[in-house]
PDB file of N, CA and C in Angstrom:
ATOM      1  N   UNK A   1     -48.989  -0.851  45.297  1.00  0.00           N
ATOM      2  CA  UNK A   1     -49.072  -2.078  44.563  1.00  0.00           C
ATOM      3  C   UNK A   1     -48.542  -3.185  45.458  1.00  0.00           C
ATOM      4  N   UNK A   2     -49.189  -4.229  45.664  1.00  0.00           N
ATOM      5  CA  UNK A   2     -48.866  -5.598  46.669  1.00  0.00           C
ATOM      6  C   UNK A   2     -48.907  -6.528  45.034  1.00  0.00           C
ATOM      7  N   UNK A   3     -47.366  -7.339  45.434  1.00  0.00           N
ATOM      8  CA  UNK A   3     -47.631  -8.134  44.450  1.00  0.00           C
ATOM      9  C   UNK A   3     -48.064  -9.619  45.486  1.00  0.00           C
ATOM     10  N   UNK A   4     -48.166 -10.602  44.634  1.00  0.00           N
ATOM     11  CA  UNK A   4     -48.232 -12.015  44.911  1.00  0.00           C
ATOM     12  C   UNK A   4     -47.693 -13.020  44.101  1.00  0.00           C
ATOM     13  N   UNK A   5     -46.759 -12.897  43.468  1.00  0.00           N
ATOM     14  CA  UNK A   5     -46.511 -13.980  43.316  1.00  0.00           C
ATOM     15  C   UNK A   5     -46.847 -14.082  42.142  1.00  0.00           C
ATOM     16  N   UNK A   6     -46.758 -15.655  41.535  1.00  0.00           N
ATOM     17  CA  UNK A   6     -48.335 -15.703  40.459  1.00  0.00           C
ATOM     18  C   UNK A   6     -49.140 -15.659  40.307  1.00  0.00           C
ATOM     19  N   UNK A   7     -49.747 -15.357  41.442  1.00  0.00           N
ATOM     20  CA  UNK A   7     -51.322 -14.927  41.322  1.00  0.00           C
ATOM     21  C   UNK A   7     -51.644 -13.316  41.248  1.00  0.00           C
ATOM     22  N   UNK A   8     -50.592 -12.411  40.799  1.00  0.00           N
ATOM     23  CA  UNK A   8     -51.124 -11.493  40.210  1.00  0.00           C
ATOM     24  C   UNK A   8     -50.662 -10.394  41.407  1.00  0.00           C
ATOM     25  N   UNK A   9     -51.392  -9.241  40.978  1.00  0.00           N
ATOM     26  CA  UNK A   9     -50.913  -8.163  42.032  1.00  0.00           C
ATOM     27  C   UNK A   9     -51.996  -7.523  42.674  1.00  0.00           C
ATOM     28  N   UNK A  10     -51.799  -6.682  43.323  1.00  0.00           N
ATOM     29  CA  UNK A  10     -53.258  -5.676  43.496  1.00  0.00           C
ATOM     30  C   UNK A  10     -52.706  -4.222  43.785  1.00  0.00           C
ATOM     31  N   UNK A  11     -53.719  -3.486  43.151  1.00  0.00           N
ATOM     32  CA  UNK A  11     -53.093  -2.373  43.300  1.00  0.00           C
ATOM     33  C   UNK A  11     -54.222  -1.391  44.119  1.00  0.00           C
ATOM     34  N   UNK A  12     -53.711  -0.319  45.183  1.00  0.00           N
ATOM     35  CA  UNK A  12     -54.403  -0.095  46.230  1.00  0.00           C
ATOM     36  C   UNK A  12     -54.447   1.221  46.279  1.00  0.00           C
ATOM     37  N   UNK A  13     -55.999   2.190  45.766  1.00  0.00           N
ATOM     38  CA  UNK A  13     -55.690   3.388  45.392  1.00  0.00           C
ATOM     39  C   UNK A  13     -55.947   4.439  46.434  1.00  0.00           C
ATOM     40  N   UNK A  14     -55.943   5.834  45.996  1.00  0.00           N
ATOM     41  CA  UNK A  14     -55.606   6.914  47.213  1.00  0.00           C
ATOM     42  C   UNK A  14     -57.295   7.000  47.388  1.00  0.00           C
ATOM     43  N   UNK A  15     -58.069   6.530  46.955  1.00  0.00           N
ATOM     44  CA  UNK A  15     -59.710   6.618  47.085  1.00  0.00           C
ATOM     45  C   UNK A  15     -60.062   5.565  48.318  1.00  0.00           C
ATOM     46  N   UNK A  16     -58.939   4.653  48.339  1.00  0.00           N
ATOM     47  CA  UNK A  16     -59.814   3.322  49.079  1.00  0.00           C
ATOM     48  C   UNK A  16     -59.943   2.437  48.114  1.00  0.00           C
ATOM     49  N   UNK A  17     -59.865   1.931  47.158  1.00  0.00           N
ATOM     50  CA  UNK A  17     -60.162   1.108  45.841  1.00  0.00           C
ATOM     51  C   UNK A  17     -58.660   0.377  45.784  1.00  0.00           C
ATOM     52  N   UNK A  18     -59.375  -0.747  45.705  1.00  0.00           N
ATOM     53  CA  UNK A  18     -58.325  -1.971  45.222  1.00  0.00           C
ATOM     54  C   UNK A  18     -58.527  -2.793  43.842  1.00  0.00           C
ATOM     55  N   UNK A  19     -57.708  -2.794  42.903  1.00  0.00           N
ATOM     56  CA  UNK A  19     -57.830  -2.979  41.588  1.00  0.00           C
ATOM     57  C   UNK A  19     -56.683  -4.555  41.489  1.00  0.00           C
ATOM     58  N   UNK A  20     -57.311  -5.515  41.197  1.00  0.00           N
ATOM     59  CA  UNK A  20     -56.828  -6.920  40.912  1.00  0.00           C
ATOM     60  C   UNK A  20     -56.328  -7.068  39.884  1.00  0.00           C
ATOM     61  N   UNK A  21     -55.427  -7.676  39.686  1.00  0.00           N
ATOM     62  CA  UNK A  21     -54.820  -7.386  38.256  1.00  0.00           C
ATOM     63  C   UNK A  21     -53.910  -9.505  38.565  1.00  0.00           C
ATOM     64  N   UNK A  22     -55.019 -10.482  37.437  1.00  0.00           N
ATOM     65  CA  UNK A  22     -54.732 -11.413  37.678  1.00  0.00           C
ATOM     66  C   UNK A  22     -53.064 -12.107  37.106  1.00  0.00           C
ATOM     67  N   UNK A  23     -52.571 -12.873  37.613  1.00  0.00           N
ATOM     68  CA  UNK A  23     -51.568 -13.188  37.124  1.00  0.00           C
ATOM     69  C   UNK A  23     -51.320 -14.100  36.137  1.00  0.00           C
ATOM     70  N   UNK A  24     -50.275 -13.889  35.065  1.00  0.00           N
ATOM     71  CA  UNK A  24     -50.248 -15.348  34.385  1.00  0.00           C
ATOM     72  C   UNK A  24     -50.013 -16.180  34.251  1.00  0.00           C
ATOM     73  N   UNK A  25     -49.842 -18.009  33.762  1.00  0.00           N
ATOM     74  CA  UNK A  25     -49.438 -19.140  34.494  1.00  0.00           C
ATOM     75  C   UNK A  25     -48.476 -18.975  32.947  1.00  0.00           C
ATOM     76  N   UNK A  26     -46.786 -19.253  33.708  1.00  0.00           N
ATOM     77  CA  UNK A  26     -46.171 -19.107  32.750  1.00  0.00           C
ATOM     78  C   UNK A  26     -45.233 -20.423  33.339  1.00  0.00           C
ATOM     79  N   UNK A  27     -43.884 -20.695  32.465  1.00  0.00           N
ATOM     80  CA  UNK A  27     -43.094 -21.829  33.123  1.00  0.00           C
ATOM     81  C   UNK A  27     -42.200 -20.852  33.699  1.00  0.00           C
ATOM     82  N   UNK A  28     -41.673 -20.651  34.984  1.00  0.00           N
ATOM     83  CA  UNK A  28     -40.356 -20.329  35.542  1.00  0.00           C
ATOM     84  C   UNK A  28     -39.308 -20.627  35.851  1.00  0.00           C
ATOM     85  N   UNK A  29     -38.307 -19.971  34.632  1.00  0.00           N
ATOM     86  CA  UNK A  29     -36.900 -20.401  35.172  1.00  0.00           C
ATOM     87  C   UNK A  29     -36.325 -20.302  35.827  1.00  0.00           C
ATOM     88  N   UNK A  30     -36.383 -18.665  36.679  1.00  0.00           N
ATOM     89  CA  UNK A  30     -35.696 -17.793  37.632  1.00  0.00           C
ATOM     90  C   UNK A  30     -36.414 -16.612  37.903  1.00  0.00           C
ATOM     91  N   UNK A  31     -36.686 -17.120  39.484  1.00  0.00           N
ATOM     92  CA  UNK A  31     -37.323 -15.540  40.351  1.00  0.00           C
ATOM     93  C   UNK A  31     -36.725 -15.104  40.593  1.00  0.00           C
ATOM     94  N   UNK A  32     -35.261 -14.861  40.370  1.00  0.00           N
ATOM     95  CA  UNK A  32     -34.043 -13.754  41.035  1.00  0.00           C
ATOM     96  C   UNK A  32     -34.823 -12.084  40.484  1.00  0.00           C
ATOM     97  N   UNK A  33     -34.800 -11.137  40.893  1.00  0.00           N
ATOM     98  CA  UNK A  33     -35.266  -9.838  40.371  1.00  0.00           C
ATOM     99  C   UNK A  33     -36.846  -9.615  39.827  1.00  0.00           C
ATOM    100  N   UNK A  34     -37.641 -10.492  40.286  1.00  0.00           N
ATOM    101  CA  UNK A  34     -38.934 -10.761  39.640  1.00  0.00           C
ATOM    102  C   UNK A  34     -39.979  -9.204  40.608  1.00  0.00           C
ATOM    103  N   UNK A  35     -39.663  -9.568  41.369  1.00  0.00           N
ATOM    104  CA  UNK A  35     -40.263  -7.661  42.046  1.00  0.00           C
ATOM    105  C   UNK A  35     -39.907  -6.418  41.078  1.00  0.00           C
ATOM    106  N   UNK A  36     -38.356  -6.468  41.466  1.00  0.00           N
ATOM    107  CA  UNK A  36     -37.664  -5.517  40.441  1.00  0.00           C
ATOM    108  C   UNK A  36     -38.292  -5.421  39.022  1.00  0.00           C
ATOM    109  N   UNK A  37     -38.941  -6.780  38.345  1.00  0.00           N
ATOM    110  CA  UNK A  37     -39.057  -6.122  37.059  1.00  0.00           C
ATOM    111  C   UNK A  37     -40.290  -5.852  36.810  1.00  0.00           C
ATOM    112  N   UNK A  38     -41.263  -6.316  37.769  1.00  0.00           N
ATOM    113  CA  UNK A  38     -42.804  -5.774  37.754  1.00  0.00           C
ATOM    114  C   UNK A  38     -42.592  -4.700  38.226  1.00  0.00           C
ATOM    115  N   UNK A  39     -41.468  -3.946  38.682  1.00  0.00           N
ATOM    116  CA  UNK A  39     -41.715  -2.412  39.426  1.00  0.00           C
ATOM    117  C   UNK A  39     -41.328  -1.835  37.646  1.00  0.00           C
ATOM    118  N   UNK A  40     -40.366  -2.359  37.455  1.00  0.00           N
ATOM    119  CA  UNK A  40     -39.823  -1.610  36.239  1.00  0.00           C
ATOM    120  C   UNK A  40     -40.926  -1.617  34.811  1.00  0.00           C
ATOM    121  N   UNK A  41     -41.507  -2.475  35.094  1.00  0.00           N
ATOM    122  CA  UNK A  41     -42.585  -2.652  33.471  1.00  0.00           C
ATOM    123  C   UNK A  41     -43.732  -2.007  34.056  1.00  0.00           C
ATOM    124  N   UNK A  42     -44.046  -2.003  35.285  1.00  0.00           N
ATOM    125  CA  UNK A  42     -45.083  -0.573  35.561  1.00  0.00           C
ATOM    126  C   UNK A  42     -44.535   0.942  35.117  1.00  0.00           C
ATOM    127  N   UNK A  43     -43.449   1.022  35.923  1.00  0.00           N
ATOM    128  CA  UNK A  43     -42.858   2.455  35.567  1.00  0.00           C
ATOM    129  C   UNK A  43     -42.928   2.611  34.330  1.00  0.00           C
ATOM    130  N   UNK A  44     -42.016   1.616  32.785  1.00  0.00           N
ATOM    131  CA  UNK A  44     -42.977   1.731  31.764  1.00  0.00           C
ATOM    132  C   UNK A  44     -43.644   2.032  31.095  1.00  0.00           C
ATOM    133  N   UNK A  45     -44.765   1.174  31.709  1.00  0.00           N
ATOM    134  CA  UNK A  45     -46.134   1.234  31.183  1.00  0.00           C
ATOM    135  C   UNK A  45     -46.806   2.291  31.256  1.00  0.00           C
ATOM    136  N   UNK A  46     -46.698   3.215  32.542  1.00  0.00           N
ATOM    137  CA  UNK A  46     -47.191   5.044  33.183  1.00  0.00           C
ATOM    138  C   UNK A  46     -46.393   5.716  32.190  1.00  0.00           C
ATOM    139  N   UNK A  47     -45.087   5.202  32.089  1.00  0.00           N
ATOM    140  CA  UNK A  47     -44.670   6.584  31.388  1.00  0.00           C
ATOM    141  C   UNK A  47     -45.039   6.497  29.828  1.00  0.00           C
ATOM    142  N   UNK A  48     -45.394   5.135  28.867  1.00  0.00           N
ATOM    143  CA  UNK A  48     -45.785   5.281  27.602  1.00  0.00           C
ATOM    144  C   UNK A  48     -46.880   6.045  27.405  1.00  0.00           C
ATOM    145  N   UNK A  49     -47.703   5.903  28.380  1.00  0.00           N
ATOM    146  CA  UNK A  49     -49.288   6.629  29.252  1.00  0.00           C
ATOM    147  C   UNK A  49     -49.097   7.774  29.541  1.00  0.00           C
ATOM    148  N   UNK A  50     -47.895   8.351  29.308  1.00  0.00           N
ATOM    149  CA  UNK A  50     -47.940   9.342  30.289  1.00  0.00           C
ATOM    150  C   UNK A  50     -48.228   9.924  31.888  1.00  0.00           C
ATOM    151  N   UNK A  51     -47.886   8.893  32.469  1.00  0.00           N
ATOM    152  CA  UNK A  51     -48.810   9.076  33.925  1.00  0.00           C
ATOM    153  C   UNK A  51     -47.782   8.786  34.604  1.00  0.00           C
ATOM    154  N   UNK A  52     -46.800   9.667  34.733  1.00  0.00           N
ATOM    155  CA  UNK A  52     -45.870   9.855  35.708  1.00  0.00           C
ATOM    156  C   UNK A  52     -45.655  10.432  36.897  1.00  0.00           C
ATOM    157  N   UNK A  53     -46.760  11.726  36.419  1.00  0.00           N
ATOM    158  CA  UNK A  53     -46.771  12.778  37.823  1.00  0.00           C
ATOM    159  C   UNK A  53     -47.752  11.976  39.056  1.00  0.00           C
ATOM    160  N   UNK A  54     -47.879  12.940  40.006  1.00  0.00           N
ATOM    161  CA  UNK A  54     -48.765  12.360  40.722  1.00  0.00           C
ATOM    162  C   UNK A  54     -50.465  12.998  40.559  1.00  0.00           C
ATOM    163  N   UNK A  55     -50.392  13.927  39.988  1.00  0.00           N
ATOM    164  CA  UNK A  55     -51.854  14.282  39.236  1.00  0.00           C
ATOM    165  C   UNK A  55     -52.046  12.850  38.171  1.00  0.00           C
ATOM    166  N   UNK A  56     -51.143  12.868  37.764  1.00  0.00           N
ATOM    167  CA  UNK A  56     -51.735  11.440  36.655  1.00  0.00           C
ATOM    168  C   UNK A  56     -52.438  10.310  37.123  1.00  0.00           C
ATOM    169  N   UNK A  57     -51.071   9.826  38.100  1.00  0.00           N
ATOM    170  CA  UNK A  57     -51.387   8.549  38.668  1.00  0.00           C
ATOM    171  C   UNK A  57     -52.790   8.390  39.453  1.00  0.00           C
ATOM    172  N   UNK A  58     -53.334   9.812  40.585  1.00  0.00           N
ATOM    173  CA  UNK A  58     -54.258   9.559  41.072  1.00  0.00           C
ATOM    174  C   UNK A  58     -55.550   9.808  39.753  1.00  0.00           C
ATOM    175  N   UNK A  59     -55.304  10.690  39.037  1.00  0.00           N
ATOM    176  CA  UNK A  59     -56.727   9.951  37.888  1.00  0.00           C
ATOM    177  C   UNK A  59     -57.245   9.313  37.237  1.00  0.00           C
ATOM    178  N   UNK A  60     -55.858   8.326  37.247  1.00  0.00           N
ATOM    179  CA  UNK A  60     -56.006   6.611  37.171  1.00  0.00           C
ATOM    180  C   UNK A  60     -57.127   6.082  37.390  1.00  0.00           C
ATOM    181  N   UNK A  61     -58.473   5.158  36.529  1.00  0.00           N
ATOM    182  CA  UNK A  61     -59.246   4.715  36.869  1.00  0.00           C
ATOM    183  C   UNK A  61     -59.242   3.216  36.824  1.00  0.00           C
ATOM    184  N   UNK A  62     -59.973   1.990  36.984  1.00  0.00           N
ATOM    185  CA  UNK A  62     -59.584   0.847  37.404  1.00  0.00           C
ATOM    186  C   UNK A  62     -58.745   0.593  36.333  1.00  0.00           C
ATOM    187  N   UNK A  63     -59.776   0.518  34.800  1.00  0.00           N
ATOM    188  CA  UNK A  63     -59.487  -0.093  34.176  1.00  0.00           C
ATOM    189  C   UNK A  63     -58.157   0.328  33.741  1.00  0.00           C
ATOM    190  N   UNK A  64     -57.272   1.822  33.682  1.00  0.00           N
ATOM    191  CA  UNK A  64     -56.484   2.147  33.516  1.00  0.00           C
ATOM    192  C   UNK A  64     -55.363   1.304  34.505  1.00  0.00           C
ATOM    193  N   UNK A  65     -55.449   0.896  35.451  1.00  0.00           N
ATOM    194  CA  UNK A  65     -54.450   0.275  36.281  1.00  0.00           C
ATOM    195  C   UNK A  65     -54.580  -1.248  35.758  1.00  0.00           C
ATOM    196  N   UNK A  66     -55.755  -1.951  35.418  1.00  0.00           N
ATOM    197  CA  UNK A  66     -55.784  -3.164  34.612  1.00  0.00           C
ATOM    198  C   UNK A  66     -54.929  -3.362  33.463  1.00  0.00           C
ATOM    199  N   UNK A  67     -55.024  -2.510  32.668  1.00  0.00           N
ATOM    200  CA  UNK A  67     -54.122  -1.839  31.179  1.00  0.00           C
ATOM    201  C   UNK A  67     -51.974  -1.398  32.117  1.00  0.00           C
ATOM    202  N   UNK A  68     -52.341  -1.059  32.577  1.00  0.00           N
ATOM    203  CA  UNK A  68     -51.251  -0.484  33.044  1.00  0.00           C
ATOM    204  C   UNK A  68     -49.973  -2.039  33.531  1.00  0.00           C
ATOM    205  N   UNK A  69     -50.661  -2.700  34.354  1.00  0.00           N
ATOM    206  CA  UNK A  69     -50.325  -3.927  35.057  1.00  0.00           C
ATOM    207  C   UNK A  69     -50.480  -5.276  34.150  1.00  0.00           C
ATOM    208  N   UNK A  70     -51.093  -4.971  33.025  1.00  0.00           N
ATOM    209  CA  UNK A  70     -51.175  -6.131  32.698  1.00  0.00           C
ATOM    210  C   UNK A  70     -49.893  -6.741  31.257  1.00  0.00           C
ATOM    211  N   UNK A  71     -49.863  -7.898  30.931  1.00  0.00           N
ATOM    212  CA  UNK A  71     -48.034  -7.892  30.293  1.00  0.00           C
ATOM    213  C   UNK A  71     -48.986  -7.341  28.773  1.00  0.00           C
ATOM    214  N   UNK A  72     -47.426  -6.616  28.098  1.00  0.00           N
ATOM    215  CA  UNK A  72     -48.445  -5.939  26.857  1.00  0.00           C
ATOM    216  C   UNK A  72     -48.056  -6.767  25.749  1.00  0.00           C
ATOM    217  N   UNK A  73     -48.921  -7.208  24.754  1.00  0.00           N
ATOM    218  CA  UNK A  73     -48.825  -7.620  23.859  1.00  0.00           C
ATOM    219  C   UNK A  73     -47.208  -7.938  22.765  1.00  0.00           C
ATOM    220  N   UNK A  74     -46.869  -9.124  22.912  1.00  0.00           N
ATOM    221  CA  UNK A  74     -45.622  -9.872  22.032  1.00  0.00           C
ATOM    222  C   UNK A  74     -45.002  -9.567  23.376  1.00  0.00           C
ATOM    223  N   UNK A  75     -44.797  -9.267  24.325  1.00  0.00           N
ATOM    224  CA  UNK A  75     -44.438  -9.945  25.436  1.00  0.00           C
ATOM    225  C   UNK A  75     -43.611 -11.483  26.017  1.00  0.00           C
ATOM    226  N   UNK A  76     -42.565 -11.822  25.363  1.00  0.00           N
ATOM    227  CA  UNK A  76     -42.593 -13.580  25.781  1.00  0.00           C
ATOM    228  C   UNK A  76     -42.751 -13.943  27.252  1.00  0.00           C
ATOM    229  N   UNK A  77     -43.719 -15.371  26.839  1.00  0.00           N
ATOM    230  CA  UNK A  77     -43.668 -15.457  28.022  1.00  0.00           C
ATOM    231  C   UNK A  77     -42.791 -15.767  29.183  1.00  0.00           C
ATOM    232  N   UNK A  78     -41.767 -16.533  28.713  1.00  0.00           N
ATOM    233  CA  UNK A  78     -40.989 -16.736  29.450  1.00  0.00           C
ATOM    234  C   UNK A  78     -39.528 -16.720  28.609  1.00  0.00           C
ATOM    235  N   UNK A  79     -38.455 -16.515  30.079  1.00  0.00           N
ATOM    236  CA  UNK A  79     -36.913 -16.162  29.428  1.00  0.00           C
ATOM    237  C   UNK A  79     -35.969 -17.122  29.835  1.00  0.00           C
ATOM    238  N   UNK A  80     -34.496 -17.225  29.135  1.00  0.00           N
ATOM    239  CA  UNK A  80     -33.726 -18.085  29.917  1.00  0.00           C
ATOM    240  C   UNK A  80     -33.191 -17.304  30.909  1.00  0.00           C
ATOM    241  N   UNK A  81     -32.391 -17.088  32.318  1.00  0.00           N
ATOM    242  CA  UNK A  81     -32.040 -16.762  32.644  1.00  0.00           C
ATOM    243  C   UNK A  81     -30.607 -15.578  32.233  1.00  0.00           C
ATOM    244  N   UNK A  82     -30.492 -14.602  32.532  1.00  0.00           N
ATOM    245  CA  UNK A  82     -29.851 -13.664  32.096  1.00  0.00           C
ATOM    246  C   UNK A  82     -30.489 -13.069  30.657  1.00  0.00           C
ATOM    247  N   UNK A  83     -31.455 -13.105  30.298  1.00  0.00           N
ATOM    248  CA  UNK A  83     -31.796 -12.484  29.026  1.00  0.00           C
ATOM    249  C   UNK A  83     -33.249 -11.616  29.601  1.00  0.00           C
ATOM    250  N   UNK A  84     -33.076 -10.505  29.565  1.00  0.00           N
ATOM    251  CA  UNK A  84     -34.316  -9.685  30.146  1.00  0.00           C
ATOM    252  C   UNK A  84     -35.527  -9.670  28.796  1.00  0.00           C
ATOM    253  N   UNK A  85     -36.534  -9.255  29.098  1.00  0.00           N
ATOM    254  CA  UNK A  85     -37.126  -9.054  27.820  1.00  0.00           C
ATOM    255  C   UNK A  85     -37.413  -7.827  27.728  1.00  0.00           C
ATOM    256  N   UNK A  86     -37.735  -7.229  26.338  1.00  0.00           N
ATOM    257  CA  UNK A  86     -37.875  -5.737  26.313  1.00  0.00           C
ATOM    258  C   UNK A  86     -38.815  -5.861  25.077  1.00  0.00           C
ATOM    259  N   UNK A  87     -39.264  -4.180  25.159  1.00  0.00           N
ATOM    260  CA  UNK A  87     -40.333  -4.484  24.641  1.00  0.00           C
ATOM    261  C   UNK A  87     -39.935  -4.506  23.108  1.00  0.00           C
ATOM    262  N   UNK A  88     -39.214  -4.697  22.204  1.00  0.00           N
ATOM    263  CA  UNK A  88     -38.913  -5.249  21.230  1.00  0.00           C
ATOM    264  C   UNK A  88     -39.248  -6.647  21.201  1.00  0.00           C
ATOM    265  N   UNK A  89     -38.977  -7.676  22.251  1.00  0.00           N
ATOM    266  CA  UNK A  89     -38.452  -9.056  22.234  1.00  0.00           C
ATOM    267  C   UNK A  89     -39.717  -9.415  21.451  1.00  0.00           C
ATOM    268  N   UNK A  90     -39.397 -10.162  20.775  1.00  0.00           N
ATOM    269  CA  UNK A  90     -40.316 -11.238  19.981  1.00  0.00           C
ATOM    270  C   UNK A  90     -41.326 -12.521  20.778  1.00  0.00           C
ATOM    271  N   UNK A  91     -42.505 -12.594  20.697  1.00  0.00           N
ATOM    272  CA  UNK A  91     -43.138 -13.371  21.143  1.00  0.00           C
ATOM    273  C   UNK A  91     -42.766 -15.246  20.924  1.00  0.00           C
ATOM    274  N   UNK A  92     -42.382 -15.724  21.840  1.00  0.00           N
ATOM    275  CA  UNK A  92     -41.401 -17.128  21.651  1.00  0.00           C
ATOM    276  C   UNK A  92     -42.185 -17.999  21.337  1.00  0.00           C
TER     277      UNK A  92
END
């Protein structure tokens, strides 16, 4: 997975296949840990999926990595600093 920024990530599979996964235009308060938490809401997202092993991950198909990467529903979009969001948090 290569992120970018706000413009989204890409994710780069064991086939040769690169899967785009666009980003969203949100307001930002603070990029401190912003890698860290797209690593962590993937990890996540595989494991609600079940797709932890590495048999999983490689039978991953695009759209499954689209679904996987993308923010999931009531999601806020944005936080104040020091308040993480989880997937409880209420849509702001």
């Amino acid at each position: 997975m290569l992120t970018h920024g706000g413009d989204g990530l890409t994710v780069l599979t064991r086939g040769g296949g690169e899967v785009a996964v666009p980003g969203e235009r949100i307001a930002v308060v603070d990029t401190i840990g912003a890698g860290d938490t797209v690593n962590a809401a993937l990890l996540h997202r595989l494991d609600v999926h079940g797709a932890l092993s590495y048999a999983a991950v490689e039978a991953l198909g695009d759209g499954d990595w689209r679904t996987s990467c993308a923010s999931p529903p009531g999601l806020p979009p944005s936080r104040a600093p020091g308040r993480a969001p989880s997937r409880r948090s209420p849509r702001s």
